[in-house]
N, C-alpha and C. Protein backbone atom coordinates (compact mmCIF):
# COMPACT_ATOMS: atom_id res chain seq x y z
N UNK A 1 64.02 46.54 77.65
CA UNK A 1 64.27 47.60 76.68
C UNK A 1 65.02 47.02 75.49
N UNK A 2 64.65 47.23 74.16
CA UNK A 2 65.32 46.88 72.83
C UNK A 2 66.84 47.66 72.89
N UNK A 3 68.13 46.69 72.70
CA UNK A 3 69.00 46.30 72.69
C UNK A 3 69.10 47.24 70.88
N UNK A 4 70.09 48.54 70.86
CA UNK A 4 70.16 49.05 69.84
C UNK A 4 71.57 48.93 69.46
N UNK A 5 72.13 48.48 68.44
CA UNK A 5 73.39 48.41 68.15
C UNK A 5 74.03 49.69 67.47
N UNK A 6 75.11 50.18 67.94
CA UNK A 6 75.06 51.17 67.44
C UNK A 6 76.66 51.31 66.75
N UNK A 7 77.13 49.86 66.08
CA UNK A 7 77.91 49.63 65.26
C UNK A 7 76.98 49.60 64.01
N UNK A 8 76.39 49.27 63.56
CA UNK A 8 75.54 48.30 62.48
C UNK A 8 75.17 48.91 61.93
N UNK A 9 74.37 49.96 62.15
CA UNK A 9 73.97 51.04 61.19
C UNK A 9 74.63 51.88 60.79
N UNK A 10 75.95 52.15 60.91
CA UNK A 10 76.77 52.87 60.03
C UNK A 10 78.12 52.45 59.80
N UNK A 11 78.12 51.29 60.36
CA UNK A 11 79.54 50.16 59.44
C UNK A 11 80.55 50.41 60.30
N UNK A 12 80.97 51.71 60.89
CA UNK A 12 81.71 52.11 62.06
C UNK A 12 81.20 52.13 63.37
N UNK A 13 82.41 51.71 64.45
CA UNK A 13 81.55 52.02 65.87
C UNK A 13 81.49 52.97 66.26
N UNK A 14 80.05 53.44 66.67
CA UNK A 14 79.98 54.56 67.20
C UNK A 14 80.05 54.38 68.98
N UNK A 15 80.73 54.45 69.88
CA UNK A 15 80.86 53.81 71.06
C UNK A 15 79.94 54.58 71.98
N UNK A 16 79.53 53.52 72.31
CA UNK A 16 78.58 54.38 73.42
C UNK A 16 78.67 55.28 75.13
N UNK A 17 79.98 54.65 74.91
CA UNK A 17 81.08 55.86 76.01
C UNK A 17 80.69 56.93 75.40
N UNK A 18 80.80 57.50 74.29
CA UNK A 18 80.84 58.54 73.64
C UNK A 18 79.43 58.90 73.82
N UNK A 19 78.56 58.67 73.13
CA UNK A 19 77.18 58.94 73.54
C UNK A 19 76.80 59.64 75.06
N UNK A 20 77.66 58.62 76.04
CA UNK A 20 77.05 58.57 77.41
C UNK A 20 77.44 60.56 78.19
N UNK A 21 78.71 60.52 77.12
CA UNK A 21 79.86 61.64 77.58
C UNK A 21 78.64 62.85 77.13
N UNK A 22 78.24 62.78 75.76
CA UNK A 22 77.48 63.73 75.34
C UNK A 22 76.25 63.76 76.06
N UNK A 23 75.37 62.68 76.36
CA UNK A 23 74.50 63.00 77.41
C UNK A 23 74.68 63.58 78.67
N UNK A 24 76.00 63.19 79.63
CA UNK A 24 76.08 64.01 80.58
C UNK A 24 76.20 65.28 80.66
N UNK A 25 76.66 65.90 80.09
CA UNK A 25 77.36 67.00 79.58
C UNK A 25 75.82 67.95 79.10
N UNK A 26 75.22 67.53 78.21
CA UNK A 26 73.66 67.86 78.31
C UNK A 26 72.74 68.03 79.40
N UNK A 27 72.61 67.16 80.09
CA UNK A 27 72.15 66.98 81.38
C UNK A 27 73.14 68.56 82.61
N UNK A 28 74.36 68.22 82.61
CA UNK A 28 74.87 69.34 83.81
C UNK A 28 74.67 70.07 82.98
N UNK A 29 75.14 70.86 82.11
CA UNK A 29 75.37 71.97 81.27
C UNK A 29 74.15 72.59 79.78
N UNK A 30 73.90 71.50 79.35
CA UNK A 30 72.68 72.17 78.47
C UNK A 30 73.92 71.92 77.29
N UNK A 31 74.48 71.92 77.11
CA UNK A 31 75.67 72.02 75.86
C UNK A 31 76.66 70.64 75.63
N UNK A 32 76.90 70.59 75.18
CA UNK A 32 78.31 69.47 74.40
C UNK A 32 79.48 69.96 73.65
N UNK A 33 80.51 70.17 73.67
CA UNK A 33 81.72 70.47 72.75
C UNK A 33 82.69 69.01 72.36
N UNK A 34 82.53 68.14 71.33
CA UNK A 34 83.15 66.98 71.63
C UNK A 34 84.20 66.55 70.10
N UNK A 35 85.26 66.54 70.46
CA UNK A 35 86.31 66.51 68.96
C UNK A 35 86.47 65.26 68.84
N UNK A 36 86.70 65.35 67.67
CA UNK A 36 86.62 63.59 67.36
C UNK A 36 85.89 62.81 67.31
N UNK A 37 84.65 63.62 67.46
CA UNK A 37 83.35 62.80 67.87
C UNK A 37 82.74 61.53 66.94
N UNK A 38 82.77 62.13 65.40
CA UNK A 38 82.67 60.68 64.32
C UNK A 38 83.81 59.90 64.37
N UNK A 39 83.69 58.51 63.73
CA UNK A 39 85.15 58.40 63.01
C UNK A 39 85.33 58.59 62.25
N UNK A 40 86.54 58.77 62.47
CA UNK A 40 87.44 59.53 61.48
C UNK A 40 87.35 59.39 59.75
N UNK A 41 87.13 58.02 59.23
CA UNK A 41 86.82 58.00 58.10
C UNK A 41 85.24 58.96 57.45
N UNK A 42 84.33 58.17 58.08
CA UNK A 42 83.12 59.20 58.39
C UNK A 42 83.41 60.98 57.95
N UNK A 43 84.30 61.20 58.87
CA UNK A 43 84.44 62.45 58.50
C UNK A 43 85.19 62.98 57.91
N UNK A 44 86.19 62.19 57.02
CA UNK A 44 86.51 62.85 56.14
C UNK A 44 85.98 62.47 54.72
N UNK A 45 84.80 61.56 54.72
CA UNK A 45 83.94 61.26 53.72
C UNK A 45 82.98 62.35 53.40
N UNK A 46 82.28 62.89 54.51
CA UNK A 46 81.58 64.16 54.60
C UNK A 46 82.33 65.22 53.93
N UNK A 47 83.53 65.16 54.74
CA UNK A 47 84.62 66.24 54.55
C UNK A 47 84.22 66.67 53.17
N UNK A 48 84.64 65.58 52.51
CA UNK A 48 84.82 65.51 50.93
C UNK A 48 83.45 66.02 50.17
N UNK A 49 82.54 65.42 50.58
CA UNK A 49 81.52 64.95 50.27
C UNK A 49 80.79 66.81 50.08
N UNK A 50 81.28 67.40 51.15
CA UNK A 50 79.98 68.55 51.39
C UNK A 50 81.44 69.53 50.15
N UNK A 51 82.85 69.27 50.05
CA UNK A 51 83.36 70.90 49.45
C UNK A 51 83.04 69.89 48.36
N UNK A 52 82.71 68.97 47.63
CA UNK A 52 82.52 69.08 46.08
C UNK A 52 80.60 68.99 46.05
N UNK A 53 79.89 69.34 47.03
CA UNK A 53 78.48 69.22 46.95
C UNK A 53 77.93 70.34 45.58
N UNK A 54 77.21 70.01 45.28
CA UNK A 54 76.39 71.11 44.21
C UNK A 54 74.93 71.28 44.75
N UNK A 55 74.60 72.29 44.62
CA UNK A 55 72.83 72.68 44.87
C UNK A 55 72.70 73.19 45.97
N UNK A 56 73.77 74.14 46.52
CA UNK A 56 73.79 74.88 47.59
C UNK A 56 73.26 76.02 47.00
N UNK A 57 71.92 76.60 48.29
CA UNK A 57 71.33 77.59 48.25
C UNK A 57 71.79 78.44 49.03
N UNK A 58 71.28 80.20 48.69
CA UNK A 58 71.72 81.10 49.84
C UNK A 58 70.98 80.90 50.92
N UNK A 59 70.86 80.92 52.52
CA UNK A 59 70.29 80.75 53.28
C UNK A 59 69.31 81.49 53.82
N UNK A 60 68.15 81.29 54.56
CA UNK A 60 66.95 82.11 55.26
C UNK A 60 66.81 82.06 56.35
N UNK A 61 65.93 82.52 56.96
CA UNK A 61 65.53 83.09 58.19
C UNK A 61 64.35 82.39 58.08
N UNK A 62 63.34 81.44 58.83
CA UNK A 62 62.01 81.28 59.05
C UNK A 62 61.81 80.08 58.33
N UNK A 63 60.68 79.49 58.50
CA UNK A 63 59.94 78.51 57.81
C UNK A 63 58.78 78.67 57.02
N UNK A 64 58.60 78.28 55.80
CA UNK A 64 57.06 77.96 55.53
C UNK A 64 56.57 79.46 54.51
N UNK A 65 55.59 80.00 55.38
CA UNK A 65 55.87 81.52 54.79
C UNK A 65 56.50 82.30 55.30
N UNK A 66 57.01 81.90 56.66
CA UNK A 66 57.90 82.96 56.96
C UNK A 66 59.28 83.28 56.67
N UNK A 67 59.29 81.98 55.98
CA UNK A 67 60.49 82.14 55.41
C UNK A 67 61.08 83.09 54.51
N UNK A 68 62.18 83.98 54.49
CA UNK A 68 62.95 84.98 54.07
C UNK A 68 64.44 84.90 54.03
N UNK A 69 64.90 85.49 52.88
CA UNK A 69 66.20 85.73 52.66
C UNK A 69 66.66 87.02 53.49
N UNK A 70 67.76 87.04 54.08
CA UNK A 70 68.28 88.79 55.34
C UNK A 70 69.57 88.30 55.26
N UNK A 71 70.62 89.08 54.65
CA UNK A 71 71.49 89.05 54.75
C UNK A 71 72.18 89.82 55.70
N UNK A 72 71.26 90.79 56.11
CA UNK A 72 71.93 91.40 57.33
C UNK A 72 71.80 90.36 58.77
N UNK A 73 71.12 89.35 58.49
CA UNK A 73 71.40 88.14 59.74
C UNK A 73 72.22 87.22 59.06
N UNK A 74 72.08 86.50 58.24
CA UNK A 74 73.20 85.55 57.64
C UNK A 74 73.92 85.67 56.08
N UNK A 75 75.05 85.03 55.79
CA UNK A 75 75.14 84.78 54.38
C UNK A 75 75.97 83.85 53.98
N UNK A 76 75.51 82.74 54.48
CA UNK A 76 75.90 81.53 54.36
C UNK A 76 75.15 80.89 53.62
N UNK A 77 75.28 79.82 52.93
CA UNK A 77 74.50 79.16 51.67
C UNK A 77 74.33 77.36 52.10
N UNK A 78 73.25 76.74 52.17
CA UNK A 78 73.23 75.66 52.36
C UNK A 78 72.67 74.32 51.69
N UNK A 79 72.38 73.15 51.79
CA UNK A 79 72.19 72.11 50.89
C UNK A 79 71.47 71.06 51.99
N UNK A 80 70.85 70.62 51.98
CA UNK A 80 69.89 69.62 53.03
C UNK A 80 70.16 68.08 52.43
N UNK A 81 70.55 67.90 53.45
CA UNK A 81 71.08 66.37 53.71
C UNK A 81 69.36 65.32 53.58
N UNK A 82 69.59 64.56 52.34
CA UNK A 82 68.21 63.44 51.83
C UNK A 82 68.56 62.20 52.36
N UNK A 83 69.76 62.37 52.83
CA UNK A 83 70.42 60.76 52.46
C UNK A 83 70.29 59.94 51.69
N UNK A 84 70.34 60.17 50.51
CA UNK A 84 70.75 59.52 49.09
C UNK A 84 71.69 59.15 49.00
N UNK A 85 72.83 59.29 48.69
CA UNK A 85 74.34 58.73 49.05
C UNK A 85 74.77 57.94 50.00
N UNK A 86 75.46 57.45 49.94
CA UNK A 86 76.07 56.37 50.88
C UNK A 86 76.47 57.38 52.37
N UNK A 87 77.47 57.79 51.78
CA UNK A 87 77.77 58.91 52.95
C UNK A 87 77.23 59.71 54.07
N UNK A 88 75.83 60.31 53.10
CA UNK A 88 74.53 60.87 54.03
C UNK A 88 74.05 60.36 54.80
N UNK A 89 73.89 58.48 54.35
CA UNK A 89 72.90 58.23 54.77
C UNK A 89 73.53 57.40 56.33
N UNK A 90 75.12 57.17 56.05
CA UNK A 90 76.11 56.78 56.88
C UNK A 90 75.92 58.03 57.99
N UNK A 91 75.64 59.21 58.03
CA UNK A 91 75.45 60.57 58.85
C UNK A 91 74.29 60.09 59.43
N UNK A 92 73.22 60.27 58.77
CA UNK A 92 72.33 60.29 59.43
C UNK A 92 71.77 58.94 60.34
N UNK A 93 72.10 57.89 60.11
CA UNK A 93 72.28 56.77 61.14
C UNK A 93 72.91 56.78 61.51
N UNK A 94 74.38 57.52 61.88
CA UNK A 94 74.46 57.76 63.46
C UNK A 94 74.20 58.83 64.02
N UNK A 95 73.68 59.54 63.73
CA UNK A 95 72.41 60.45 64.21
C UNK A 95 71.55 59.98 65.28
N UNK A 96 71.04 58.66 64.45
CA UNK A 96 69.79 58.31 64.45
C UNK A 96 70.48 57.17 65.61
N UNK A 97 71.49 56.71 65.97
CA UNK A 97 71.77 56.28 67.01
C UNK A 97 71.98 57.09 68.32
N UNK A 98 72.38 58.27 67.85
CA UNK A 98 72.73 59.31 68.89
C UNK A 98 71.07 59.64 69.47
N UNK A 99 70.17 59.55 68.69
CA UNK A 99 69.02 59.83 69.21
C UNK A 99 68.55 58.85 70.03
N UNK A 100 68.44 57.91 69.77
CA UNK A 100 68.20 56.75 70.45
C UNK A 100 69.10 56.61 71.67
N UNK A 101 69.69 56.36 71.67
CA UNK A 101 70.68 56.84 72.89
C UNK A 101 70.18 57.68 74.20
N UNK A 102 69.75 58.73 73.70
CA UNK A 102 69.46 60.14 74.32
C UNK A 102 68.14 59.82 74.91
N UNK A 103 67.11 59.56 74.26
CA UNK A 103 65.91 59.21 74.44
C UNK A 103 65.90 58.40 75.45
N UNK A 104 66.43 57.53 75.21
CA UNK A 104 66.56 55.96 76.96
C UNK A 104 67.13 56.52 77.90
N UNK A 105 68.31 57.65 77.31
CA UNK A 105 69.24 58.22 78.81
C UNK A 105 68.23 59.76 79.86
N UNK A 106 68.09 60.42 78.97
CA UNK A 106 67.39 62.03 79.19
C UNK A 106 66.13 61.72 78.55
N UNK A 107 65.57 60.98 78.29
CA UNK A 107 63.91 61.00 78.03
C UNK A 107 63.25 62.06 77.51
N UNK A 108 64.09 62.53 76.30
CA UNK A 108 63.42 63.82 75.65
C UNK A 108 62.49 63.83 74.67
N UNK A 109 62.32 62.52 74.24
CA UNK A 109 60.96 62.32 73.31
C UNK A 109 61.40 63.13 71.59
N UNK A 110 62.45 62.86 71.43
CA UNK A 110 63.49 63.01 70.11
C UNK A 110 63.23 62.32 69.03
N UNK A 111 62.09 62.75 68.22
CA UNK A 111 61.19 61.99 67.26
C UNK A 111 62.09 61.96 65.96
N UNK A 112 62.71 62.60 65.38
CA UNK A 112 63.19 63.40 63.97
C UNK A 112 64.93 63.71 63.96
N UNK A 113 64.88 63.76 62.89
CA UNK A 113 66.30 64.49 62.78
C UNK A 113 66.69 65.32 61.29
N UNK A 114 66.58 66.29 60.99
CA UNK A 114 66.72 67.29 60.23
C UNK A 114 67.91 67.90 59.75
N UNK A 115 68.91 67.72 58.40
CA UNK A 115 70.22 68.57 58.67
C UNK A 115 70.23 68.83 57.23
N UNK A 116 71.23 69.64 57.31
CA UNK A 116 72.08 70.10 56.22
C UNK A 116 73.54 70.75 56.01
N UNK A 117 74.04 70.46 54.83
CA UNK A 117 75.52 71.52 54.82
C UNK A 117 75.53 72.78 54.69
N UNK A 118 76.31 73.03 55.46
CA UNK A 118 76.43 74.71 55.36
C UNK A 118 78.11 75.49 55.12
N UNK A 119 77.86 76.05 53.78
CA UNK A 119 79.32 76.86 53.11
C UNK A 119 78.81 78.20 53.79
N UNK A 120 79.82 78.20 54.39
CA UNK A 120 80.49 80.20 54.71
C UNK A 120 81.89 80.33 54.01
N UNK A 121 81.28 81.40 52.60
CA UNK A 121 82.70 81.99 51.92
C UNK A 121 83.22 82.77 52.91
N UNK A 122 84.31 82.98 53.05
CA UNK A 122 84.86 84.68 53.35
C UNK A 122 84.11 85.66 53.80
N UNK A 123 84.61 85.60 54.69
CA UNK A 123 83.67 87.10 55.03
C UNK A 123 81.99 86.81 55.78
N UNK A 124 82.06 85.22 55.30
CA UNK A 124 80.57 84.76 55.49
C UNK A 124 79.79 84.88 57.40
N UNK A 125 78.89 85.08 57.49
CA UNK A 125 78.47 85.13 59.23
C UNK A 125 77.12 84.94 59.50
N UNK A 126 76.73 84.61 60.40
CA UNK A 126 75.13 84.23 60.79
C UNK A 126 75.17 85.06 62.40
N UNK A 127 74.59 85.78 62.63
CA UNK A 127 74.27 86.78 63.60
C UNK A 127 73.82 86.20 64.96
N UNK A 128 73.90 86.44 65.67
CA UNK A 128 73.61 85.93 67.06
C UNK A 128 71.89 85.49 67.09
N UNK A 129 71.73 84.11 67.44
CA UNK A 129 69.88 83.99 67.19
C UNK A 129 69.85 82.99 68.21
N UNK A 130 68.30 82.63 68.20
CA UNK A 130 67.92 81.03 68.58
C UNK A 130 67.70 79.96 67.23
N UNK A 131 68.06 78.87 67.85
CA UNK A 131 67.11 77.97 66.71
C UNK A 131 65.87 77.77 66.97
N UNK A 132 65.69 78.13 68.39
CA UNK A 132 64.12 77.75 68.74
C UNK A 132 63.73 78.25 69.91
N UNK A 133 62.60 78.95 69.48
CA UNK A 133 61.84 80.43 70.97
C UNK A 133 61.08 79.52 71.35
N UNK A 134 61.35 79.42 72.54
CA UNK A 134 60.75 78.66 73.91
C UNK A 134 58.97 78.63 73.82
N UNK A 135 59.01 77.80 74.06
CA UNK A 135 57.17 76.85 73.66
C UNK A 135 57.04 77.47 72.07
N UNK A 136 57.49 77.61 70.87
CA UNK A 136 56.93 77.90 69.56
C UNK A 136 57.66 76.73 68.72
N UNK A 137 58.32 76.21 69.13
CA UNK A 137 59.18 75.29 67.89
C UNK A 137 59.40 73.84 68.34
N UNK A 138 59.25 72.96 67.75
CA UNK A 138 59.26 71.59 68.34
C UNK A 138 61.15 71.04 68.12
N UNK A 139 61.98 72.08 67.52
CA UNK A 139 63.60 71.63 67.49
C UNK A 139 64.01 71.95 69.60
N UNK A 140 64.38 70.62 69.74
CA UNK A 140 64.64 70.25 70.71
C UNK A 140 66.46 70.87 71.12
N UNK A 141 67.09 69.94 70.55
CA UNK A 141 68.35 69.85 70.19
C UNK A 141 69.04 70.06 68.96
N UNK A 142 70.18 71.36 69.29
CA UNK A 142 70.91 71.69 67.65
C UNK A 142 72.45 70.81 67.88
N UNK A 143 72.49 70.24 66.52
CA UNK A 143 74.04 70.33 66.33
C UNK A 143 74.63 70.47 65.59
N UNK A 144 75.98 70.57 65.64
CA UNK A 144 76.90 71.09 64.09
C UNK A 144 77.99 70.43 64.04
N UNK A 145 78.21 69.55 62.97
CA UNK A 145 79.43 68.80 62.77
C UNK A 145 80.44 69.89 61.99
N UNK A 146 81.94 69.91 62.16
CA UNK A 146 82.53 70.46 61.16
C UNK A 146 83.33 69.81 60.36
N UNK A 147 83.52 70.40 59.23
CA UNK A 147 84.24 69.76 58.01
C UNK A 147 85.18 70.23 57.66
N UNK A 148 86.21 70.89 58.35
CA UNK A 148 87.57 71.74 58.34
C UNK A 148 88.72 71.05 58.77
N UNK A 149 89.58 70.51 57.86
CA UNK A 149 91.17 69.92 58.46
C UNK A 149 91.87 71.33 58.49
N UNK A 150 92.90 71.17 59.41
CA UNK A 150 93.78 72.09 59.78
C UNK A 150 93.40 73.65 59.48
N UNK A 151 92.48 73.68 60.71
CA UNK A 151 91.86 75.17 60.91
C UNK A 151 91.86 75.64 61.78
N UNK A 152 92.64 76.71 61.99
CA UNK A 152 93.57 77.56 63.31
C UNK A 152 92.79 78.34 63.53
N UNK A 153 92.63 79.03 64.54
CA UNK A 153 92.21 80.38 65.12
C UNK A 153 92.54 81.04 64.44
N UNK A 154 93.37 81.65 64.16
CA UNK A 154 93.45 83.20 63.10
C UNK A 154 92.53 83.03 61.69
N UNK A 155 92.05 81.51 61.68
CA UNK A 155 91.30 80.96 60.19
C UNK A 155 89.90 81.65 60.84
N UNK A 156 89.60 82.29 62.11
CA UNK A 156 87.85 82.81 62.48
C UNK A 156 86.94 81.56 62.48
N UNK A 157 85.52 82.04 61.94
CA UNK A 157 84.55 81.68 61.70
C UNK A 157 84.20 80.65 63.07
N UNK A 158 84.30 80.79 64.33
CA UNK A 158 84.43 80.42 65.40
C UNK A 158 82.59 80.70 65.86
N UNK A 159 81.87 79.40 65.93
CA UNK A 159 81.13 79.37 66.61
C UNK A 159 80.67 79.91 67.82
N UNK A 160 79.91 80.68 68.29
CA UNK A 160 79.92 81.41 70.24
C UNK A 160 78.85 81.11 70.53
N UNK A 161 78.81 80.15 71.34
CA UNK A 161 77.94 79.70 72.32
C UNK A 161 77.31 80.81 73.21
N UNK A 162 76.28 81.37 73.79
CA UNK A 162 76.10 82.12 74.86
C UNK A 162 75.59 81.68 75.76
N UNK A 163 76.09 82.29 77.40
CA UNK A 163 75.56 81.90 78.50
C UNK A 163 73.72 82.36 78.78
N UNK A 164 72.40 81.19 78.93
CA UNK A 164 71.59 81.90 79.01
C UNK A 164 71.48 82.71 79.84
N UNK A 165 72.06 82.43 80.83
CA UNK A 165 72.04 83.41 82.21
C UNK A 165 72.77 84.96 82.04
N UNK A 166 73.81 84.80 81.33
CA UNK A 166 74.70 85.72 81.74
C UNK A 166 75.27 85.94 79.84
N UNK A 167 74.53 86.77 79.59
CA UNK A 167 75.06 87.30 77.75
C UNK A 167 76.38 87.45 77.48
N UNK A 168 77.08 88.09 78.48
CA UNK A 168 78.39 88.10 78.42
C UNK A 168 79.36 87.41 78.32
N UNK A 169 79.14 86.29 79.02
CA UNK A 169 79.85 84.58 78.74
C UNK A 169 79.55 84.19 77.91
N UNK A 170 80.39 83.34 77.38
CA UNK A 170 79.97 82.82 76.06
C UNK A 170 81.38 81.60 76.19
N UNK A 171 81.07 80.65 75.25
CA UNK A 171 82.30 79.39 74.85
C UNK A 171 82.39 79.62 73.09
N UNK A 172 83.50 79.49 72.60
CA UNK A 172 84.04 79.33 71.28
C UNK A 172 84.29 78.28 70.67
N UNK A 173 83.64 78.16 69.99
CA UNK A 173 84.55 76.33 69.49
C UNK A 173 84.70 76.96 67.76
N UNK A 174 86.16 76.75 67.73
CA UNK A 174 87.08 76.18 66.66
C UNK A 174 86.12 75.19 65.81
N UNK A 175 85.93 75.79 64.21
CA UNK A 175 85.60 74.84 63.41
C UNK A 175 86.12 74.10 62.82
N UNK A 176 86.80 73.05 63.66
CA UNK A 176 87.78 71.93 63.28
C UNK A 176 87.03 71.13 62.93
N UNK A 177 87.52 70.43 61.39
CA UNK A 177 86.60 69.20 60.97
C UNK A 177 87.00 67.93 62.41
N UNK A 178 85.27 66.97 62.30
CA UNK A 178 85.67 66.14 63.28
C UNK A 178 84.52 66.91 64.66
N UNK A 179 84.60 67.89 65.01
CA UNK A 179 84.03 68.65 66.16
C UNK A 179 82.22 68.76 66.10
N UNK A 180 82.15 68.42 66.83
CA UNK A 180 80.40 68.09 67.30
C UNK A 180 80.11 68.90 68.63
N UNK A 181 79.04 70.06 68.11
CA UNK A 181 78.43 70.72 69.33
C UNK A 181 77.17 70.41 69.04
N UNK A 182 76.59 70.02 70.45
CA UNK A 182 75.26 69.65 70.74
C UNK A 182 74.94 70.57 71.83
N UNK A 183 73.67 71.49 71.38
CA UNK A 183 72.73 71.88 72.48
C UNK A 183 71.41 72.25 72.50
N UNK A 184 70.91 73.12 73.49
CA UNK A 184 69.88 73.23 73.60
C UNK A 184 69.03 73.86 73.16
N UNK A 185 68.61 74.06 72.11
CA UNK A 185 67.83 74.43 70.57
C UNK A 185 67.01 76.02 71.82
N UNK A 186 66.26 75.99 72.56
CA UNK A 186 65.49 76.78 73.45
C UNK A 186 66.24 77.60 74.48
N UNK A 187 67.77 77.29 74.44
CA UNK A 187 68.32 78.23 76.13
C UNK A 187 69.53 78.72 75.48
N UNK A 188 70.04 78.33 74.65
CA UNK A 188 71.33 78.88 74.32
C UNK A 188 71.55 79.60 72.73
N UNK A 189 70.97 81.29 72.75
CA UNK A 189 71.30 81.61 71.46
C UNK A 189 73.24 81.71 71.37
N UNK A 190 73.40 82.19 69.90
CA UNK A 190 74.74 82.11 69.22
C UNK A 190 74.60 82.36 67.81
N UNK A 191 76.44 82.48 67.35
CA UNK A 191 76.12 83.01 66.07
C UNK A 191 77.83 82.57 65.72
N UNK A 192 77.63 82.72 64.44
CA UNK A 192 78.91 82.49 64.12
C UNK A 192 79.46 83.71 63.49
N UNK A 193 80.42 83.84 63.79
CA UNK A 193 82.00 84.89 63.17
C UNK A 193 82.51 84.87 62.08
N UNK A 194 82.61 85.67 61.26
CA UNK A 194 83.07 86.16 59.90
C UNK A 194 84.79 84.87 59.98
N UNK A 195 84.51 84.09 58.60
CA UNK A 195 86.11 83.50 58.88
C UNK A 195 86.82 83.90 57.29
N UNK A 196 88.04 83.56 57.20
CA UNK A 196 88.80 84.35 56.42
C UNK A 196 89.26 83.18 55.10
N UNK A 197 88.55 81.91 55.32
CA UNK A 197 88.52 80.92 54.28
C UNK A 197 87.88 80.56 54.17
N UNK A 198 87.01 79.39 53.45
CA UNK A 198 85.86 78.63 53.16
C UNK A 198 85.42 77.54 54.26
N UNK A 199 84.26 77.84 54.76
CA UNK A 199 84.22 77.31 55.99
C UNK A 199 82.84 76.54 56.16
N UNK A 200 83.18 74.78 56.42
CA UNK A 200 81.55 74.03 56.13
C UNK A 200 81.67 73.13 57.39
N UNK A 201 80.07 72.84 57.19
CA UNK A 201 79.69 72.39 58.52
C UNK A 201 78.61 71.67 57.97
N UNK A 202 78.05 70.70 59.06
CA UNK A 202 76.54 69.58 59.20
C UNK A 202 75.88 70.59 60.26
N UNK A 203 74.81 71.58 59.86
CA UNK A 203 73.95 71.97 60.70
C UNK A 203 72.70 71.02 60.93
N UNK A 204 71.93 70.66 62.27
CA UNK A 204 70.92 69.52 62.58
C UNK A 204 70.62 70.27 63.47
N UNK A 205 69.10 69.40 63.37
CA UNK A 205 68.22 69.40 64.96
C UNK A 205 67.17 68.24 65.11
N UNK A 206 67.41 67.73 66.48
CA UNK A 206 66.61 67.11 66.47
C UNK A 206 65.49 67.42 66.86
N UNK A 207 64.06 66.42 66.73
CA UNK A 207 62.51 67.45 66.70
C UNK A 207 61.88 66.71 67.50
N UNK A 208 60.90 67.60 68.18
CA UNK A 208 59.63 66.23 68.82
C UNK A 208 58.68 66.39 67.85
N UNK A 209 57.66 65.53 67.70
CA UNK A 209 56.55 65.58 67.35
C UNK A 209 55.45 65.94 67.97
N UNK A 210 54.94 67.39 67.22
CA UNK A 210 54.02 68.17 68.13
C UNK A 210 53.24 68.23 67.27
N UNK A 211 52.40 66.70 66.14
CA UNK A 211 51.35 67.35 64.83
C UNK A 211 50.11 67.15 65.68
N UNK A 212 49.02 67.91 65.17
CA UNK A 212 47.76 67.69 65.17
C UNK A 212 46.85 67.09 64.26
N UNK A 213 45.71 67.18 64.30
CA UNK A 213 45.03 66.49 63.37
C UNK A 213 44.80 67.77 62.00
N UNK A 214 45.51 68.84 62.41
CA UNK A 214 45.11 70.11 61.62
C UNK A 214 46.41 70.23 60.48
N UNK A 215 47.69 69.75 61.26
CA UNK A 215 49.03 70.49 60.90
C UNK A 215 49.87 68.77 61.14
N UNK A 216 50.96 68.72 60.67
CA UNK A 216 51.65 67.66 60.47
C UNK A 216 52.96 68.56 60.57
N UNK A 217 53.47 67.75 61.63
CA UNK A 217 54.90 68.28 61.89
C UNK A 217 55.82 67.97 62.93
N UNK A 218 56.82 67.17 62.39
CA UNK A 218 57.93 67.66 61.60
C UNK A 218 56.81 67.22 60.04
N UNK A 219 57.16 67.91 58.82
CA UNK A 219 56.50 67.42 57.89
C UNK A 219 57.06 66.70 56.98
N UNK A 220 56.45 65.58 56.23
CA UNK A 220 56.95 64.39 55.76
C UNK A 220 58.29 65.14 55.03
């Protein structure tokens, strides 16, 4: 098996303890909650990087044509990560190690990786959903980096995980910059909570490749 370094492509180590932690954790549970997960410089490059970003749009619901603006499901505004910048492109290779990773460990066939920033003003919320209805969407795995120093609980905007089994359970994670939730794009809807300051994040997913000779997709 090819020997992937997973210092090299983004100048920092990304340790593969870390990786291994997030795969298990996938594997028993379907989910990941992991702080600290970049380093630290990393993330406060992002940090920076996403509150002075420009060309943030209001956000939608759907793809393609189905795509629509509903503010009664979200109203959060976002910006899609090209990796043009140094910074981005520092994100998305270790991404792109984290995928690799995953693929040799859980054999999920993790072709792609897709993200963007996401601003919630005040007041801002995204409604309880899936990222992806079971056999219709090729997003495998969601995750969300956050970009928040010193952000308390009474600050809201608290991510909720839900139990698929059981609606009523649910896990919270604190949008502390630094914090990486990984899960399962198909079993675990959620939504995020109205927060009471300006509140940003790296929304991702990773994709399989499900094109035909008709349709191309993920698309270039």
């Amino acid at each position: 098996m090819q020997h992937y370094d997973y210092a090299d492509s983004v100048g920092t180590a990304a340790p593969e303890p870390l990786f291994a932690s997030i795969a298990d954790d996938i594997l028993q549970r379907g989910y990941c909650i992991m702080p600290n997960a970049l380093p630290m410089a990393l993330t406060s490059r992002l940090t920076e990087y996403a509150h002075n970003a420009v060309g943030f749009d209001p956000a939608g619901i759907g793809r393609n044509r189905q795509y629509q603006q509903n503010e009664f499901v979200r109203t959060d505004e976002i910006c899609w990560i090209q990796g043009t910048s140094a910074v981005t492109a520092a994100w998305l290779n270790w991404m792109d190690c984290l995928k690799v990773y995953l693929n040799s460990r859980l054999f999920l066939g993790l072709f792609s990786y897709e993200s963007h920033f996401a601003h919630y003003p005040p007041g801002s919320f995204y409604k309880r959903h899936f990222d992806a209805f079971q056999g219709q969407s090729n997003r495998i795995l969601s995750t969300v980096l956050y970009l928040n120093p010193e952000w308390g609980h009474e600050d809201g905007g608290e991510l909720v995980i839900y139990s698929p089994q059981n609606q009523s359970e649910s896990v919270n994670v604190t949008p502390l910059a630094g914090t990486l939730a990984v899960f399962l794009s198909e079993e675990f809807p959620h939504e995020v909570l109205p927060a009471k300051r300006d509140r940003f994040s790296i929304a991702g997913w990773f994709r399989v490749n499900d094109s035909t000779t008709q349709r191309v997709n993920p698309p270039n």
